[in-house]
C-alpha atoms as a PDB file:
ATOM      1  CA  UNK A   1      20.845 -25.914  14.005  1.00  0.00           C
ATOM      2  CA  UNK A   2      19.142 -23.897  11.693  1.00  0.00           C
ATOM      3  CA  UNK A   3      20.439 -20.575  10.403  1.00  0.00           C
ATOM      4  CA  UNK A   4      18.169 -17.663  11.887  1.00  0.00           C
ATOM      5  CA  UNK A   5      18.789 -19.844  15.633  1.00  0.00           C
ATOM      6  CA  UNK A   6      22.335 -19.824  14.736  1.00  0.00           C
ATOM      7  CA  UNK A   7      22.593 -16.158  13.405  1.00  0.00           C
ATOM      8  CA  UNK A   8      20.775 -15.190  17.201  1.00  0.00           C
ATOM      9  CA  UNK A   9      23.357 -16.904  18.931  1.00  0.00           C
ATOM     10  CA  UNK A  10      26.196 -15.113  17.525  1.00  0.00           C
ATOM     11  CA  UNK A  11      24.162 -11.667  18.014  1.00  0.00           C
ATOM     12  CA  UNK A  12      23.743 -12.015  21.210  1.00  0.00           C
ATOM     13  CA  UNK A  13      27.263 -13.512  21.471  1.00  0.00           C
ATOM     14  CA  UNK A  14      28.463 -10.383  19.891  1.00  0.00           C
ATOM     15  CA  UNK A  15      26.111  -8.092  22.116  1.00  0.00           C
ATOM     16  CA  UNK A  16      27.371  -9.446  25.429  1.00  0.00           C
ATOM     17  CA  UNK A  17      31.253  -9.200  24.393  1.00  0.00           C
ATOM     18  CA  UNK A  18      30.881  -5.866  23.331  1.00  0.00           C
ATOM     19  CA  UNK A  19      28.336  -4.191  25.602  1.00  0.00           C
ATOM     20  CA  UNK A  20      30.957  -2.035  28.445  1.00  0.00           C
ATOM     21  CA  UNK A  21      27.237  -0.712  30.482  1.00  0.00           C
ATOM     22  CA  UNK A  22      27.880  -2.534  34.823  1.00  0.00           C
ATOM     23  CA  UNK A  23      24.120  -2.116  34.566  1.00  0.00           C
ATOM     24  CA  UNK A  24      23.553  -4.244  31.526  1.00  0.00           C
ATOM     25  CA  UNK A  25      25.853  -6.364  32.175  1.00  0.00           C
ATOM     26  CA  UNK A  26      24.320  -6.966  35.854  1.00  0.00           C
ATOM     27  CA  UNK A  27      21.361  -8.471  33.815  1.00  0.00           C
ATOM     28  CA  UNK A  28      23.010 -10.477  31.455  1.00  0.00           C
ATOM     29  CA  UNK A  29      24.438 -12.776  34.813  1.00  0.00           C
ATOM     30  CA  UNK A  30      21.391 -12.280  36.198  1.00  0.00           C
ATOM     31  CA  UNK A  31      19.313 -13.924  33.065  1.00  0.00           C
ATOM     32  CA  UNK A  32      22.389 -16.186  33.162  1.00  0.00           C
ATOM     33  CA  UNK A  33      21.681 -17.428  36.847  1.00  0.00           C
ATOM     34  CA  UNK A  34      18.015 -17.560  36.077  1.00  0.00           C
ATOM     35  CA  UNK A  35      18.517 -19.594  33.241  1.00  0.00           C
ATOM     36  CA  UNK A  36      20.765 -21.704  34.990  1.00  0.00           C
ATOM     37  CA  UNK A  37      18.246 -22.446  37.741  1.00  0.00           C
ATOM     38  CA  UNK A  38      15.519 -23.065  35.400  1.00  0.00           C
ATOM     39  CA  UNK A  39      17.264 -25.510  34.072  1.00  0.00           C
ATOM     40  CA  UNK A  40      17.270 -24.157  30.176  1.00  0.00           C
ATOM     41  CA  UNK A  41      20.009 -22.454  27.987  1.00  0.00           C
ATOM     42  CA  UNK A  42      20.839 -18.710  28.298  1.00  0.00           C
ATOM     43  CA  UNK A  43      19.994 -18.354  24.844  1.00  0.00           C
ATOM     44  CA  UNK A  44      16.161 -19.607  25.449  1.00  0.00           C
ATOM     45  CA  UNK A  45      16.301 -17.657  28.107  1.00  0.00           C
ATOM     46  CA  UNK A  46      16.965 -14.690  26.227  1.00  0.00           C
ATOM     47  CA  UNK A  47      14.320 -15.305  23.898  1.00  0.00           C
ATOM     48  CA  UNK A  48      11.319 -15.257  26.599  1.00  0.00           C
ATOM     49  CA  UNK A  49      12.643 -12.131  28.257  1.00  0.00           C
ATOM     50  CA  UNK A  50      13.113 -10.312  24.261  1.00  0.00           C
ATOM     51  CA  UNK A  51       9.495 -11.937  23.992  1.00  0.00           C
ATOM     52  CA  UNK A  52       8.376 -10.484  27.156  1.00  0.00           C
ATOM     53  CA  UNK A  53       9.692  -7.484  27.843  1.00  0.00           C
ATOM     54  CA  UNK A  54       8.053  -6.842  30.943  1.00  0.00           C
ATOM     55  CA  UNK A  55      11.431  -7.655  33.083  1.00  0.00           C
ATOM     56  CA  UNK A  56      14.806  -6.673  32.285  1.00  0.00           C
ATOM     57  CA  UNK A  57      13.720  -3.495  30.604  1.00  0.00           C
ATOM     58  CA  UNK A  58      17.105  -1.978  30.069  1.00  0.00           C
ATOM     59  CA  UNK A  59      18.834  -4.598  28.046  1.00  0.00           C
ATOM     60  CA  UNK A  60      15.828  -5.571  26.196  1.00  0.00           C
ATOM     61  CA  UNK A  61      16.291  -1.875  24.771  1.00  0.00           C
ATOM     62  CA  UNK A  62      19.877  -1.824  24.677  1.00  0.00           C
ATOM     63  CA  UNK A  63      19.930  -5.316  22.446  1.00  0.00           C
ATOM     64  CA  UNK A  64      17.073  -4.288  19.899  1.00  0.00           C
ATOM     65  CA  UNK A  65      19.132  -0.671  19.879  1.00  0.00           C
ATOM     66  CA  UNK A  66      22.386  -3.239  19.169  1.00  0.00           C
ATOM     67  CA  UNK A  67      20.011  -5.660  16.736  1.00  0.00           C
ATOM     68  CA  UNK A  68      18.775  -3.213  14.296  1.00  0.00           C
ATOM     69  CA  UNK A  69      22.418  -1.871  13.615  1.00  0.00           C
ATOM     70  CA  UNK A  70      23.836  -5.601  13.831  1.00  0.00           C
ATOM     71  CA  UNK A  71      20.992  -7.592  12.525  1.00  0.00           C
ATOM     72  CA  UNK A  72      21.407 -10.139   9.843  1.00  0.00           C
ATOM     73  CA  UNK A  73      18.665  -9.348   7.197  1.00  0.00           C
ATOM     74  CA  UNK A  74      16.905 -12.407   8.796  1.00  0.00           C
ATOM     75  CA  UNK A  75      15.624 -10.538  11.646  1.00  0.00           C
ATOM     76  CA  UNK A  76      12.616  -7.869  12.586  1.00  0.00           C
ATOM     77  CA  UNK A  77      11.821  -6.009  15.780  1.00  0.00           C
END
């Protein structure tokens, strides 16, 4: 795996563990059952809906809030 996919896993690892918001949260199992029913990883599906950003509107905020004060040096927004 190379580094930046690995870095984005354990960001969003680290996001998910530590975010506390129901409403937030509610979208992270809902990505997770959407994921799940198209048949590809959560962490792909992450990456169209940060790429998108037309649905799940509040955590795409809340995780590039979370990135730019987590992000390895490796990332942008």
């Amino acid at each position: 795996m190379a580094q930046l996919e690995d870095d984005f896993i354990k960001l969003v690892d680290n996001f998910v563990v530590e975010t506390k918001d129901p409403k937030i949260l509610d979208e992270i199992s809902q990505l997770d059952q959407e994921s799940r029913l198209l048949g590809i990883s959560f962490y792909d599906m992450y990456c169209v809906v940060l790429q998108d950003g037309m649905k799940h509107k509040a955590l795409v905020s809340e995780f590039k809030t979370y990135m730019n004060l987590k992000k390895p040096a490796t990332f942008a927004v």
